[in-house]
C-alpha atoms as a PDB file:
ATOM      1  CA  UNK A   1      54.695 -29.611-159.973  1.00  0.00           C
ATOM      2  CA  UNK A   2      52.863 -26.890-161.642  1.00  0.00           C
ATOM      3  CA  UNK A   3      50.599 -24.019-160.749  1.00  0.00           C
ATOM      4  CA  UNK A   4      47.208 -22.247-161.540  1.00  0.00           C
ATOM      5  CA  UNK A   5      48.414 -18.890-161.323  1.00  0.00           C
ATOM      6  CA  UNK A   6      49.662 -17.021-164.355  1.00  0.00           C
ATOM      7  CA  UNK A   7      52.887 -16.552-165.891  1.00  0.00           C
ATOM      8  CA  UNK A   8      54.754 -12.846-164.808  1.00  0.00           C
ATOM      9  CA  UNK A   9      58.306 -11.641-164.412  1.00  0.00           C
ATOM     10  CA  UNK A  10      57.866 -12.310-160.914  1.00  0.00           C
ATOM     11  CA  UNK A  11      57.168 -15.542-160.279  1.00  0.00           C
ATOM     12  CA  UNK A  12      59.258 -18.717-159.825  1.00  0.00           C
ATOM     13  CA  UNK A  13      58.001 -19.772-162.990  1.00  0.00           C
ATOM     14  CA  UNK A  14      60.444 -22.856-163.650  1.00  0.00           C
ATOM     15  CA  UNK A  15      58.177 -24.607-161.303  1.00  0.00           C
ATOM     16  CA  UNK A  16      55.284 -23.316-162.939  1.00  0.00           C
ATOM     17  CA  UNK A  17      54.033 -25.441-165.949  1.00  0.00           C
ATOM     18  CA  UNK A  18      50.409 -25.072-165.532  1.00  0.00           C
ATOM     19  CA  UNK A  19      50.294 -22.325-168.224  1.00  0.00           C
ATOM     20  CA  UNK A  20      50.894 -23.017-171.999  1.00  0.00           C
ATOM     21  CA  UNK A  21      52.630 -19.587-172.503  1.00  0.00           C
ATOM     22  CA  UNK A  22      56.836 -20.468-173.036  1.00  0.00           C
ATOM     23  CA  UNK A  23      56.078 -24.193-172.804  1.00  0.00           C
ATOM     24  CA  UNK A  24      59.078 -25.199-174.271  1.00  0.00           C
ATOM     25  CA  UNK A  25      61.679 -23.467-172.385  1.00  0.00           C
ATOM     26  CA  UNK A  26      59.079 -24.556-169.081  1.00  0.00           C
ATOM     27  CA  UNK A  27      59.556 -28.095-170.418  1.00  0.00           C
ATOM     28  CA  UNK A  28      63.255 -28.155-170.524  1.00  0.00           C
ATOM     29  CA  UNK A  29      63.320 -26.508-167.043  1.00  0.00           C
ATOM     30  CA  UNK A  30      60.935 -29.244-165.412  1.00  0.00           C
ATOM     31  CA  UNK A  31      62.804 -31.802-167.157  1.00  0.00           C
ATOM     32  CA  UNK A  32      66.302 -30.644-165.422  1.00  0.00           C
ATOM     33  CA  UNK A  33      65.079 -30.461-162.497  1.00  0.00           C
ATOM     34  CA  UNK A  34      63.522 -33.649-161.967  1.00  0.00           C
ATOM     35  CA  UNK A  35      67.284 -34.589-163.386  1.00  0.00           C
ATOM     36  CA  UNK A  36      68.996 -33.110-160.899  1.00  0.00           C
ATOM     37  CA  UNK A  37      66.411 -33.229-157.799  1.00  0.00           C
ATOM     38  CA  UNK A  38      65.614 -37.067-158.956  1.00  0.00           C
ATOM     39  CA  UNK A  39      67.144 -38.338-155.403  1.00  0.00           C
ATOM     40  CA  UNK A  40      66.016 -35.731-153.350  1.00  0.00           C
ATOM     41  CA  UNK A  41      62.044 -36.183-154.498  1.00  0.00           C
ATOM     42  CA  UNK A  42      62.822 -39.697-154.113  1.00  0.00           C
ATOM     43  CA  UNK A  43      63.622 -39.025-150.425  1.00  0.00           C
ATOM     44  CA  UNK A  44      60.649 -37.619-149.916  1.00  0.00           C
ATOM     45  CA  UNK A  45      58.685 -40.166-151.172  1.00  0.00           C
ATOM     46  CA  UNK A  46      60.223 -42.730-149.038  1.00  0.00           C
ATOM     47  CA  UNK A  47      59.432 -40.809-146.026  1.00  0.00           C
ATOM     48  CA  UNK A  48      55.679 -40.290-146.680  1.00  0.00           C
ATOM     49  CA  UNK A  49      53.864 -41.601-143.711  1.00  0.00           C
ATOM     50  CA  UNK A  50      51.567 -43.566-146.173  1.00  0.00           C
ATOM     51  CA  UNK A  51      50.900 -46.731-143.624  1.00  0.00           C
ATOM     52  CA  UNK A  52      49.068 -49.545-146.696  1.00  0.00           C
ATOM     53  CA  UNK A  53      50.495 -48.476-149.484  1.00  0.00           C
ATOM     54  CA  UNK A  54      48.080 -46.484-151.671  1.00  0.00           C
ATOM     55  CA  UNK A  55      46.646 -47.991-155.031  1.00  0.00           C
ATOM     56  CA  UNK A  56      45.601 -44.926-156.430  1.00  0.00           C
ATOM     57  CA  UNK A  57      47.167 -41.694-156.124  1.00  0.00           C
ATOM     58  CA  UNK A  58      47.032 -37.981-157.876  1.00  0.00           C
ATOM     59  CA  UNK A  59      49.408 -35.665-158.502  1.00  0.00           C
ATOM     60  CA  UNK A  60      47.919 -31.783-158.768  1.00  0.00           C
ATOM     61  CA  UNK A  61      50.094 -29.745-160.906  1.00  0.00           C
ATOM     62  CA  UNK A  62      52.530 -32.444-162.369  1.00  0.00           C
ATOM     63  CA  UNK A  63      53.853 -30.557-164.827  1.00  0.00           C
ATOM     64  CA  UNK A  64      56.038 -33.210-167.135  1.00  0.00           C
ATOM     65  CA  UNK A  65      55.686 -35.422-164.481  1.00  0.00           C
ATOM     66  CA  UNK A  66      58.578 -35.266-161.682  1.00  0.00           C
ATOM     67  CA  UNK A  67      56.319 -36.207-158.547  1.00  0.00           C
ATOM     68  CA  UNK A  68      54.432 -38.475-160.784  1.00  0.00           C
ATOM     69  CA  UNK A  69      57.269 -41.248-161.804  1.00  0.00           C
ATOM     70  CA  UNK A  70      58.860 -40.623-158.427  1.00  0.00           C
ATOM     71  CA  UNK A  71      55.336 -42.013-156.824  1.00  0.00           C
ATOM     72  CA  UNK A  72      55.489 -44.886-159.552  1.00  0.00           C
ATOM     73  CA  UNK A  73      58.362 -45.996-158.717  1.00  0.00           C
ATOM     74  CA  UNK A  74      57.747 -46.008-154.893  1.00  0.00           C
ATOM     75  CA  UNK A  75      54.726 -47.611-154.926  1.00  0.00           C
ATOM     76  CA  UNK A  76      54.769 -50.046-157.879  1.00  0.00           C
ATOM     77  CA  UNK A  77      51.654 -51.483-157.513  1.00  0.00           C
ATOM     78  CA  UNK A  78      49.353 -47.887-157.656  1.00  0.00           C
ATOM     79  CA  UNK A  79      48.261 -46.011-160.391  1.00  0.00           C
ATOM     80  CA  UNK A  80      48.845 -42.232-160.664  1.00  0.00           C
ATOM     81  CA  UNK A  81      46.524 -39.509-161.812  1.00  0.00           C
ATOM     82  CA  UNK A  82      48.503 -36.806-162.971  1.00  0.00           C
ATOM     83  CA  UNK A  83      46.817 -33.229-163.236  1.00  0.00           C
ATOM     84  CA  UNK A  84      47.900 -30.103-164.768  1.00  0.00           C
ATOM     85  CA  UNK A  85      46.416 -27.350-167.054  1.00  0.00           C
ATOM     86  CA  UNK A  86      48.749 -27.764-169.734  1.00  0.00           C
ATOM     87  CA  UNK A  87      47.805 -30.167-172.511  1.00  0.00           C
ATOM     88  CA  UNK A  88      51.525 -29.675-173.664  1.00  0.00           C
ATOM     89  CA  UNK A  89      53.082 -31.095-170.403  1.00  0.00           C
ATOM     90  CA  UNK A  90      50.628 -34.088-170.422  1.00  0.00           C
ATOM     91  CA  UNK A  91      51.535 -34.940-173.483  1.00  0.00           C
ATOM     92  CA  UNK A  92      54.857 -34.846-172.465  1.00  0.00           C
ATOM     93  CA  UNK A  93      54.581 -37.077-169.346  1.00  0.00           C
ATOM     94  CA  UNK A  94      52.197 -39.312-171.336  1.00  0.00           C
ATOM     95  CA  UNK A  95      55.206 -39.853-173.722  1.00  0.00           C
ATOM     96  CA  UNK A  96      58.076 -40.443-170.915  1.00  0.00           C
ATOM     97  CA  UNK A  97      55.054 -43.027-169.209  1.00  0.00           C
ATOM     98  CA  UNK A  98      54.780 -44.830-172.460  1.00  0.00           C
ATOM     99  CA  UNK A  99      58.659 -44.900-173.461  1.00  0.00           C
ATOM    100  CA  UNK A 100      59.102 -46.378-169.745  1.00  0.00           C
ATOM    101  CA  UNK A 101      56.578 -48.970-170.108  1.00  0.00           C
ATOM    102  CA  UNK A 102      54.353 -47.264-167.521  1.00  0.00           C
ATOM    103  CA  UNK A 103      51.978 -45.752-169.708  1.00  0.00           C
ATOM    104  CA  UNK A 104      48.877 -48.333-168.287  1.00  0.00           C
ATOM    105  CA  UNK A 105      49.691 -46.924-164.677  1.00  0.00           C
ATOM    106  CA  UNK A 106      49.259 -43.386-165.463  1.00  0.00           C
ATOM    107  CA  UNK A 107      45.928 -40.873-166.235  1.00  0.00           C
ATOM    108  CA  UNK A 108      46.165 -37.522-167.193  1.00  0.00           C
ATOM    109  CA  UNK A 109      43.970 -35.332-166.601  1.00  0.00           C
ATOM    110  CA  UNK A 110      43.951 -31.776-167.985  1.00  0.00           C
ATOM    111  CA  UNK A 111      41.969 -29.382-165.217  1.00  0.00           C
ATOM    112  CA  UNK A 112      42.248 -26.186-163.943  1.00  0.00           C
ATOM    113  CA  UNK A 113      42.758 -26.549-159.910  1.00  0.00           C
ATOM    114  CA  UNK A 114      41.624 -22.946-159.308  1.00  0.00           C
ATOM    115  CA  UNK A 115      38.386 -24.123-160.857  1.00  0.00           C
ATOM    116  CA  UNK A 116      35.235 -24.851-158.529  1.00  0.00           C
ATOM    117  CA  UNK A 117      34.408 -27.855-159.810  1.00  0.00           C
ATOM    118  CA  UNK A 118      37.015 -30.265-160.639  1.00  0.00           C
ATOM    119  CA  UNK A 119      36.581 -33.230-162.485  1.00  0.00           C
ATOM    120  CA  UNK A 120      36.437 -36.540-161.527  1.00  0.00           C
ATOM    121  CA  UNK A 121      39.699 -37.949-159.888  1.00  0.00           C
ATOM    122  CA  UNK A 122      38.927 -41.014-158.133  1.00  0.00           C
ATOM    123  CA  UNK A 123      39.064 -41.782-154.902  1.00  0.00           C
ATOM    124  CA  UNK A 124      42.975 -42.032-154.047  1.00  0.00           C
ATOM    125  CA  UNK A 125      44.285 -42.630-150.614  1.00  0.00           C
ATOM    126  CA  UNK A 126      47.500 -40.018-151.742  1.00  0.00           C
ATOM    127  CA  UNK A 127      47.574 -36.698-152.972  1.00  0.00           C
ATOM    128  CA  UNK A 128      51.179 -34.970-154.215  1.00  0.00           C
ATOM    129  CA  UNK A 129      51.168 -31.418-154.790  1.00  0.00           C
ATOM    130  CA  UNK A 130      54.986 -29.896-155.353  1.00  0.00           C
ATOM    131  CA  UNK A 131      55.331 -26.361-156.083  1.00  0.00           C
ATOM    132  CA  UNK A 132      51.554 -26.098-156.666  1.00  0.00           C
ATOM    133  CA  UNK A 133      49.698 -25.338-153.613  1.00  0.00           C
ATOM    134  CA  UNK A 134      51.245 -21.527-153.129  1.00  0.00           C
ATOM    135  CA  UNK A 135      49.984 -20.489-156.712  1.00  0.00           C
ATOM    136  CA  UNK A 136      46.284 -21.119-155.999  1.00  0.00           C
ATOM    137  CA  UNK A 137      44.014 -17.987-155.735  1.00  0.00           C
ATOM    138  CA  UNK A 138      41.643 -19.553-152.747  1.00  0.00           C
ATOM    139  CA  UNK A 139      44.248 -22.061-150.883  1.00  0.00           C
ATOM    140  CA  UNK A 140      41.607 -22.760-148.306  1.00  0.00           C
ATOM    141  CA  UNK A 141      39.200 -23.774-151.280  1.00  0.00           C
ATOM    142  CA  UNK A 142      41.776 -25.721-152.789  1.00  0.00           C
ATOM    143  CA  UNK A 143      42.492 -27.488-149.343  1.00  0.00           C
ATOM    144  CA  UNK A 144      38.785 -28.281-148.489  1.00  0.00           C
ATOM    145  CA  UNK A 145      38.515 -29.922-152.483  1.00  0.00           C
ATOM    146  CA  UNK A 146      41.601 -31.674-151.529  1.00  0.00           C
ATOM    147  CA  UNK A 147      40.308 -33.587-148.268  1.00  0.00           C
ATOM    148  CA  UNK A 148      36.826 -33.751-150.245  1.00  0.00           C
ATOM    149  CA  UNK A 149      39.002 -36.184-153.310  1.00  0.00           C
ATOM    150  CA  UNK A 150      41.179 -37.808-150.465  1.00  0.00           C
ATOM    151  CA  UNK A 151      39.789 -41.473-149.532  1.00  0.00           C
ATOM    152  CA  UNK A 152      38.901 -41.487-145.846  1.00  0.00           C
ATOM    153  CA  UNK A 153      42.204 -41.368-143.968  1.00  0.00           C
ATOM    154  CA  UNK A 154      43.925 -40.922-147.105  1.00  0.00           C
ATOM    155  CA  UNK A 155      47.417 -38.719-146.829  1.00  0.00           C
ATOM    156  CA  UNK A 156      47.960 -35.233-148.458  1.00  0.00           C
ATOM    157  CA  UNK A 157      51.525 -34.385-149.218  1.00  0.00           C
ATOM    158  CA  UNK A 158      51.785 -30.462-149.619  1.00  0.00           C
ATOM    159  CA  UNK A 159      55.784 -30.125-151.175  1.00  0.00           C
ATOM    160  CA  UNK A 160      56.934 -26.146-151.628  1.00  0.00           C
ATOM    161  CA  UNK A 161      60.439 -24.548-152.721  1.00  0.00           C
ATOM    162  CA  UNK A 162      62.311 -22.028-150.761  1.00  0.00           C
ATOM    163  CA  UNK A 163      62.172 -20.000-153.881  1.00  0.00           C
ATOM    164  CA  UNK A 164      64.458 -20.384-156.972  1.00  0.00           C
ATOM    165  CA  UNK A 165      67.810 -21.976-156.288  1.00  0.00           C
ATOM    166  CA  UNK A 166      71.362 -20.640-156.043  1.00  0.00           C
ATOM    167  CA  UNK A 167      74.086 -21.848-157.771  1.00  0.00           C
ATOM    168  CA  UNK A 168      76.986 -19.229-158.022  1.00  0.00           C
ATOM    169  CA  UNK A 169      79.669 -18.789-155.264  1.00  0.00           C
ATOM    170  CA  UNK A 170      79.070 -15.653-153.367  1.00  0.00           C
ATOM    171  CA  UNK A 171      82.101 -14.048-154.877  1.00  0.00           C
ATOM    172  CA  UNK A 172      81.201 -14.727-158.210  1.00  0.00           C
ATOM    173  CA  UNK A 173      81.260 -13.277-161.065  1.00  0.00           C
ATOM    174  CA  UNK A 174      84.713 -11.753-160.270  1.00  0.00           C
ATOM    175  CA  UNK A 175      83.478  -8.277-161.630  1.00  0.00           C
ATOM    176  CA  UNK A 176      79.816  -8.300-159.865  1.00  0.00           C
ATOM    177  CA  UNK A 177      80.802 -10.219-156.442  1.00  0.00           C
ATOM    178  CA  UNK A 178      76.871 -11.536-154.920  1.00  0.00           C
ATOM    179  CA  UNK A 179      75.229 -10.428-158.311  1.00  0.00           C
ATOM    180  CA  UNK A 180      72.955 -13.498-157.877  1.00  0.00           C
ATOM    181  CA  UNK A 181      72.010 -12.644-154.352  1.00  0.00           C
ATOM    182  CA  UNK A 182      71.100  -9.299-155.685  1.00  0.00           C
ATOM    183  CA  UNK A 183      68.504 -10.795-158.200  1.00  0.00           C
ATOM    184  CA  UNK A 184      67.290 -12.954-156.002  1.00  0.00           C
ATOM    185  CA  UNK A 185      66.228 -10.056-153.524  1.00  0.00           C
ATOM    186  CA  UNK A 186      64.729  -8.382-157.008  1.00  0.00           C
ATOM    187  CA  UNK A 187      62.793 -10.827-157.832  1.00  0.00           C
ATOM    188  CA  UNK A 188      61.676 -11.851-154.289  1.00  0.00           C
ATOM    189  CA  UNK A 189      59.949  -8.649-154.299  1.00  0.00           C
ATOM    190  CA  UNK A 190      58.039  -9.136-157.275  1.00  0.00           C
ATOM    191  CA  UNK A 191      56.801 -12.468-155.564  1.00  0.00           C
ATOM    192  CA  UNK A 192      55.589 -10.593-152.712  1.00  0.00           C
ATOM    193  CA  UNK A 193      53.070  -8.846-154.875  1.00  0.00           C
ATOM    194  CA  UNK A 194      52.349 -11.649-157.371  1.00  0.00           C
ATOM    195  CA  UNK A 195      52.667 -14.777-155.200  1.00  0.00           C
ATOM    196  CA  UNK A 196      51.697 -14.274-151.555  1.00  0.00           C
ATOM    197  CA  UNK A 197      51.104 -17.796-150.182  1.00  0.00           C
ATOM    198  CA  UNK A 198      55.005 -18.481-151.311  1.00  0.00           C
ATOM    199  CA  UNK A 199      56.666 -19.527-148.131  1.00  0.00           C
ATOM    200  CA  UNK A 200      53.397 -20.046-145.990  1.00  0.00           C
ATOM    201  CA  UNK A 201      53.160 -22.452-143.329  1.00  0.00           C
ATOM    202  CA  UNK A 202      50.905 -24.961-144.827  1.00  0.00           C
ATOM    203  CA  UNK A 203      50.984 -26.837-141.323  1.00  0.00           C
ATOM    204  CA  UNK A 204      47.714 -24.209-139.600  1.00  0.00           C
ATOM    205  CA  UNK A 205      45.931 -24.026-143.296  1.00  0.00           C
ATOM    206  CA  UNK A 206      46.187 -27.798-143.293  1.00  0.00           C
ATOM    207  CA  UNK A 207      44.438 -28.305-139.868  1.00  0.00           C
ATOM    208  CA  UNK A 208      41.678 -25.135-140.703  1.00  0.00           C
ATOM    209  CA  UNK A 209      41.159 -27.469-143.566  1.00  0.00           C
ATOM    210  CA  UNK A 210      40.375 -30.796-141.512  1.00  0.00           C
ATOM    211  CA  UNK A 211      43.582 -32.599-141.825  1.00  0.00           C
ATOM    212  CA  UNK A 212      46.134 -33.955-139.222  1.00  0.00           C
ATOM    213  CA  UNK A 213      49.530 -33.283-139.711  1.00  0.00           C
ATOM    214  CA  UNK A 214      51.831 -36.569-139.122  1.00  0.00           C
ATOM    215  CA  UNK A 215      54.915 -35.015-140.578  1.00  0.00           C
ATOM    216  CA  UNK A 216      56.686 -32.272-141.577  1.00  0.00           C
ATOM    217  CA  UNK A 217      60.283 -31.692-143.010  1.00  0.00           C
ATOM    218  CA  UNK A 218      62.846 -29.462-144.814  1.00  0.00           C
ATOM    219  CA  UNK A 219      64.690 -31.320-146.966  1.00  0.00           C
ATOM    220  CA  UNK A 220      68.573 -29.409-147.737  1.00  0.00           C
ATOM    221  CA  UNK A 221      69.368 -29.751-151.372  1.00  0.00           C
ATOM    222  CA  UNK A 222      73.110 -29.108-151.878  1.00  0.00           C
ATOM    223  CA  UNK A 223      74.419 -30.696-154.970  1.00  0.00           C
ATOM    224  CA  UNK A 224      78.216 -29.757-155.868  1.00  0.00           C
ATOM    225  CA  UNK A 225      78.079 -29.269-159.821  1.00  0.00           C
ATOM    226  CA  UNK A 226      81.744 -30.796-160.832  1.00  0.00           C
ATOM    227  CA  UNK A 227      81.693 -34.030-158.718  1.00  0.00           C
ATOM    228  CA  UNK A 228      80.739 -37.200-160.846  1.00  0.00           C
ATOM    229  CA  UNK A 229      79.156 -39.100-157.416  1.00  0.00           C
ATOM    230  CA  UNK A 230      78.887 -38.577-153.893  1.00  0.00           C
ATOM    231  CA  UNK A 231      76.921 -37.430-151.422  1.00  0.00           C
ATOM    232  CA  UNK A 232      74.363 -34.508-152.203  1.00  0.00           C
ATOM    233  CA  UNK A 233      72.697 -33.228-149.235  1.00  0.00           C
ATOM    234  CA  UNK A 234      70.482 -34.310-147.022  1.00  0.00           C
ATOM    235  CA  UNK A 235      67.792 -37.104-148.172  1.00  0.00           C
ATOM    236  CA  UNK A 236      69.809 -37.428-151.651  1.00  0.00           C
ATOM    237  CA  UNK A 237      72.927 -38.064-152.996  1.00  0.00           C
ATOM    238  CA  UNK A 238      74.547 -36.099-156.196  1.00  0.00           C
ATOM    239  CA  UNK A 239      74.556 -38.953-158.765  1.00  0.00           C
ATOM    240  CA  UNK A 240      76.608 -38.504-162.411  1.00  0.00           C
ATOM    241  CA  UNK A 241      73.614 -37.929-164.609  1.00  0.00           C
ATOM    242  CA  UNK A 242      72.230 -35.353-162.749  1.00  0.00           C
ATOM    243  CA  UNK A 243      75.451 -32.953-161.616  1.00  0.00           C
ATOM    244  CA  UNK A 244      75.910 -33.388-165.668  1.00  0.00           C
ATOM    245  CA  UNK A 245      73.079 -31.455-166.124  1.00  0.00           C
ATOM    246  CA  UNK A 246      73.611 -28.698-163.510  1.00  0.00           C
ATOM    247  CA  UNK A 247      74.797 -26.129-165.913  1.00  0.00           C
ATOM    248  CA  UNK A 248      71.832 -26.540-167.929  1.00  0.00           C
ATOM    249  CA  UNK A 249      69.872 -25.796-164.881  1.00  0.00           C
ATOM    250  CA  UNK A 250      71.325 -22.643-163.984  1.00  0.00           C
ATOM    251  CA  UNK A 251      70.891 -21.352-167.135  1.00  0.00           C
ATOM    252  CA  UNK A 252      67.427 -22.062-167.542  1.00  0.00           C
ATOM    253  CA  UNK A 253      66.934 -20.615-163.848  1.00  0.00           C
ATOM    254  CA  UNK A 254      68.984 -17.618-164.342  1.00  0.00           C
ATOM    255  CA  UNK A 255      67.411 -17.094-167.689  1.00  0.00           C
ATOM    256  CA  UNK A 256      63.583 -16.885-165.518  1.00  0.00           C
ATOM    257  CA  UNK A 257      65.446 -14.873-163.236  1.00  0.00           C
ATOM    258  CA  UNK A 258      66.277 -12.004-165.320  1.00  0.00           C
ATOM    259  CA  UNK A 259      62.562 -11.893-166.557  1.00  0.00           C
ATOM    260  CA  UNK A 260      61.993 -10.877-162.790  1.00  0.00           C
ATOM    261  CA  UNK A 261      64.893  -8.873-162.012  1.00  0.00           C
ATOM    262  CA  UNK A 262      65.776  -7.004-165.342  1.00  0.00           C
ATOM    263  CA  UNK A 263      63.798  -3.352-164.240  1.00  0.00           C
ATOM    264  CA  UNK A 264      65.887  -3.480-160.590  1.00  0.00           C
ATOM    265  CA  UNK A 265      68.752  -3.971-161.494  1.00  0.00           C
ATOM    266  CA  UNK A 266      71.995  -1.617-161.792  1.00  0.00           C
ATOM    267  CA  UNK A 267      73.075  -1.592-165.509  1.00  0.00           C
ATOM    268  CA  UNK A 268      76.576  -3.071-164.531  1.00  0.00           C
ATOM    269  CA  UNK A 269      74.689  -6.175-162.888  1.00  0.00           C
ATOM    270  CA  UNK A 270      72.518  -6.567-166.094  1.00  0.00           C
ATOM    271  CA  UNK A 271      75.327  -6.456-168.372  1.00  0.00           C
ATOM    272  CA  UNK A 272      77.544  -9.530-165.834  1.00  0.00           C
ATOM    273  CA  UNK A 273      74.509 -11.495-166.170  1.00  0.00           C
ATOM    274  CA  UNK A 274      74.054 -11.259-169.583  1.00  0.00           C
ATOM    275  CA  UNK A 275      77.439 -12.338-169.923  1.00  0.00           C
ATOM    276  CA  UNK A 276      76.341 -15.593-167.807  1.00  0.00           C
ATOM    277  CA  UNK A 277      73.934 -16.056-170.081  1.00  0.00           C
ATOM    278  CA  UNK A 278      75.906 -15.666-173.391  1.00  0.00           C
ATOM    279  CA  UNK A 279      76.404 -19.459-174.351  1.00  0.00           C
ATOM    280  CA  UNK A 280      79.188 -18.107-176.429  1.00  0.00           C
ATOM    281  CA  UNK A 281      80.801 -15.989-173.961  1.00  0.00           C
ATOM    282  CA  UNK A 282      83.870 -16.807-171.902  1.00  0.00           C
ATOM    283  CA  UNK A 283      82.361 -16.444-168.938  1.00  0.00           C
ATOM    284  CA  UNK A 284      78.770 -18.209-169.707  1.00  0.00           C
ATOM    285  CA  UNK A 285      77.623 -19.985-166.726  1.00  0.00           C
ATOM    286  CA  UNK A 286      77.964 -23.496-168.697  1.00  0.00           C
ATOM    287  CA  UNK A 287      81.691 -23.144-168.738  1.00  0.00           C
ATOM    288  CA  UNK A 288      82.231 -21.911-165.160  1.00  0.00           C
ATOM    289  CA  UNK A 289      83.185 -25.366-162.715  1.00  0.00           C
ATOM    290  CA  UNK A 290      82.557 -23.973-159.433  1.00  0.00           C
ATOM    291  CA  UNK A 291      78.610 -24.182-159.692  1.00  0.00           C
ATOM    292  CA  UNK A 292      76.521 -25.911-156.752  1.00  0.00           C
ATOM    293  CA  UNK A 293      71.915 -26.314-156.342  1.00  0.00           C
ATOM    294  CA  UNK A 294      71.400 -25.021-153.004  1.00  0.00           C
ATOM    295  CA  UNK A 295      68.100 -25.132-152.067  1.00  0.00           C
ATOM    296  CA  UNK A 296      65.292 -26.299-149.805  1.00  0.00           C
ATOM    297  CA  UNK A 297      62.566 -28.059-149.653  1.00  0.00           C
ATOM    298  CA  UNK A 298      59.332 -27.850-147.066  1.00  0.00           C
ATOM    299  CA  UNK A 299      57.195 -31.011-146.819  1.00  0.00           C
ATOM    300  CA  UNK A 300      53.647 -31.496-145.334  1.00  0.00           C
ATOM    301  CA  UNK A 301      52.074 -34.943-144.796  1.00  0.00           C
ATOM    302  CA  UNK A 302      48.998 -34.184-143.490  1.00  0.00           C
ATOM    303  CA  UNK A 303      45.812 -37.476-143.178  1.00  0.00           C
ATOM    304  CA  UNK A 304      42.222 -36.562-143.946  1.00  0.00           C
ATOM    305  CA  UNK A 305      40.485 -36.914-140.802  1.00  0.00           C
ATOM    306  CA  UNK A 306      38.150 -40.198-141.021  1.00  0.00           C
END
């Protein structure tokens, strides 16, 4: 779940581990959202058109290792590869692997994917990449390396993000009504310019590349924030622990986001979003009750031609 392109205000960097720069606050981010998306990623994983169940299996740009115990736990008898340029984040995952008794299924591997020559990473019959594939300078290199690692026939699952999530009602904060619409259109610029593969079609670059595409989906995240159970969208349901840590999320989000959006916005705006993010203001985000994830998720499964 992490990417080789650099940190800047304008990129969705919560999904973005791949860089030591901030790498605790990038932990804590990763961390929540694996809370909160856990069922979701799960979903996704289920629906992978793997036919035999794969034995070995990477994950490029794990970050602190979402994708990575997802894939454990769906295929419990494979091993997982996990790949990411920050030593901090392996460490990390390498730490959750051991604590969960999984540390004999797991590799890490610390590589830069933009790189032309990437180390050795077996011969796995699946590939993850979440949130990764849009940050690479040369996707079309990245792809060809891809089907080059890939065991003949082997599947390539390409997951992206519809951006960064939303969590405020539209009419909210009562004195800035659509304030976080408004950043997000800030800061959607700045990914324009920064981050122009964000939002491609990964279906034509995957065939250029020599794949076949068996599948593709959008997975709806929409995860109400004060229910303790329930039903959270399509492929997922809400689950206690992880609306519990909602809050937490938007902070951390809306904290990235005003990195992006701070130089667009109207002084007014900036001021009712610092007041979100005030932890000891009245109206911080952690105390409001009416906070929902929307999002979306685009999914790939695409097989190496044999």
């Amino acid at each position: 779940m992490t990417h080789a392109h650099p940190h800047s205000p304008g990129h969705d960097t919560h999904h973005h581990p791949d860089h030591a720069a901030d790498s605790g606050g990038q932990a804590e981010i990763l961390d929540l959202d694996a809370e909160v998306l856990a069922e979701h990623i799960a979903s996704i994983t289920a629906w992978l058109p793997v036919g035999a169940p794969p034995r070995e299996i990477v994950d490029l740009g794990c970050g602190t290792g979402a994708g990575t115990f997802a894939l454990l736990a769906r295929f419990p008898e494979a091993r997982v590869t996990a790949v990411d340029s920050s030593a901090e984040h392996l460490h990390r995952l390498r730490e959750k692997a051991t604590a969960e008794g999984a540390g004999d299924r797991v590799r890490t591997v610390r590589a830069d994917l933009d790189a032309a020559d990437w180390p050795d990473l077996g011969t796995p019959g699946l590939i993850w990449a979440s949130a990764s594939m849009h940050h690479m300078a040369e996707p079309d290199r990245t792809l060809r390396q891809v089907r080059d690692v890939l065991a003949p026939g082997g599947l390539f699952a390409v997951v992206e993000l519809a951006g960064f999530p939303r969590f405020l009602p539209a009419d909210a904060p009562e004195e800035r009504p659509g304030l976080e619409e408004r950043c997000h259109t800030a800061t959607d610029h700045l990914h324009m310019e920064h981050v122009p593969h964000r939002g491609a079609d990964w279906g034509p670059l995957l065939t250029a590349a020599g794949f076949t595409v068996e599948g593709e989906r959008t997975v709806e995240v929409n995860i109400e924030g004060t229910r303790t159970g329930g039903t959270g969208g399509t492929g997922g349901t809400g689950g206690t622990e992880g609306t519990e840590a909602i809050p937490r999320y938007a902070l951390s989000t809306l904290q990235r986001i005003r990195g992006a959006a701070a130089e667009t916005l109207s002084p007014e705006d900036l001021a009712a979003l610092d007041q979100l993010l005030d932890t000891d203001s009245p109206r911080s985000i952690l105390r409001r009750t009416d906070l929902t994830v929307r999002t979306e998720r685009m999914v790939w499964a695409a097989r190496r031609k044999e």
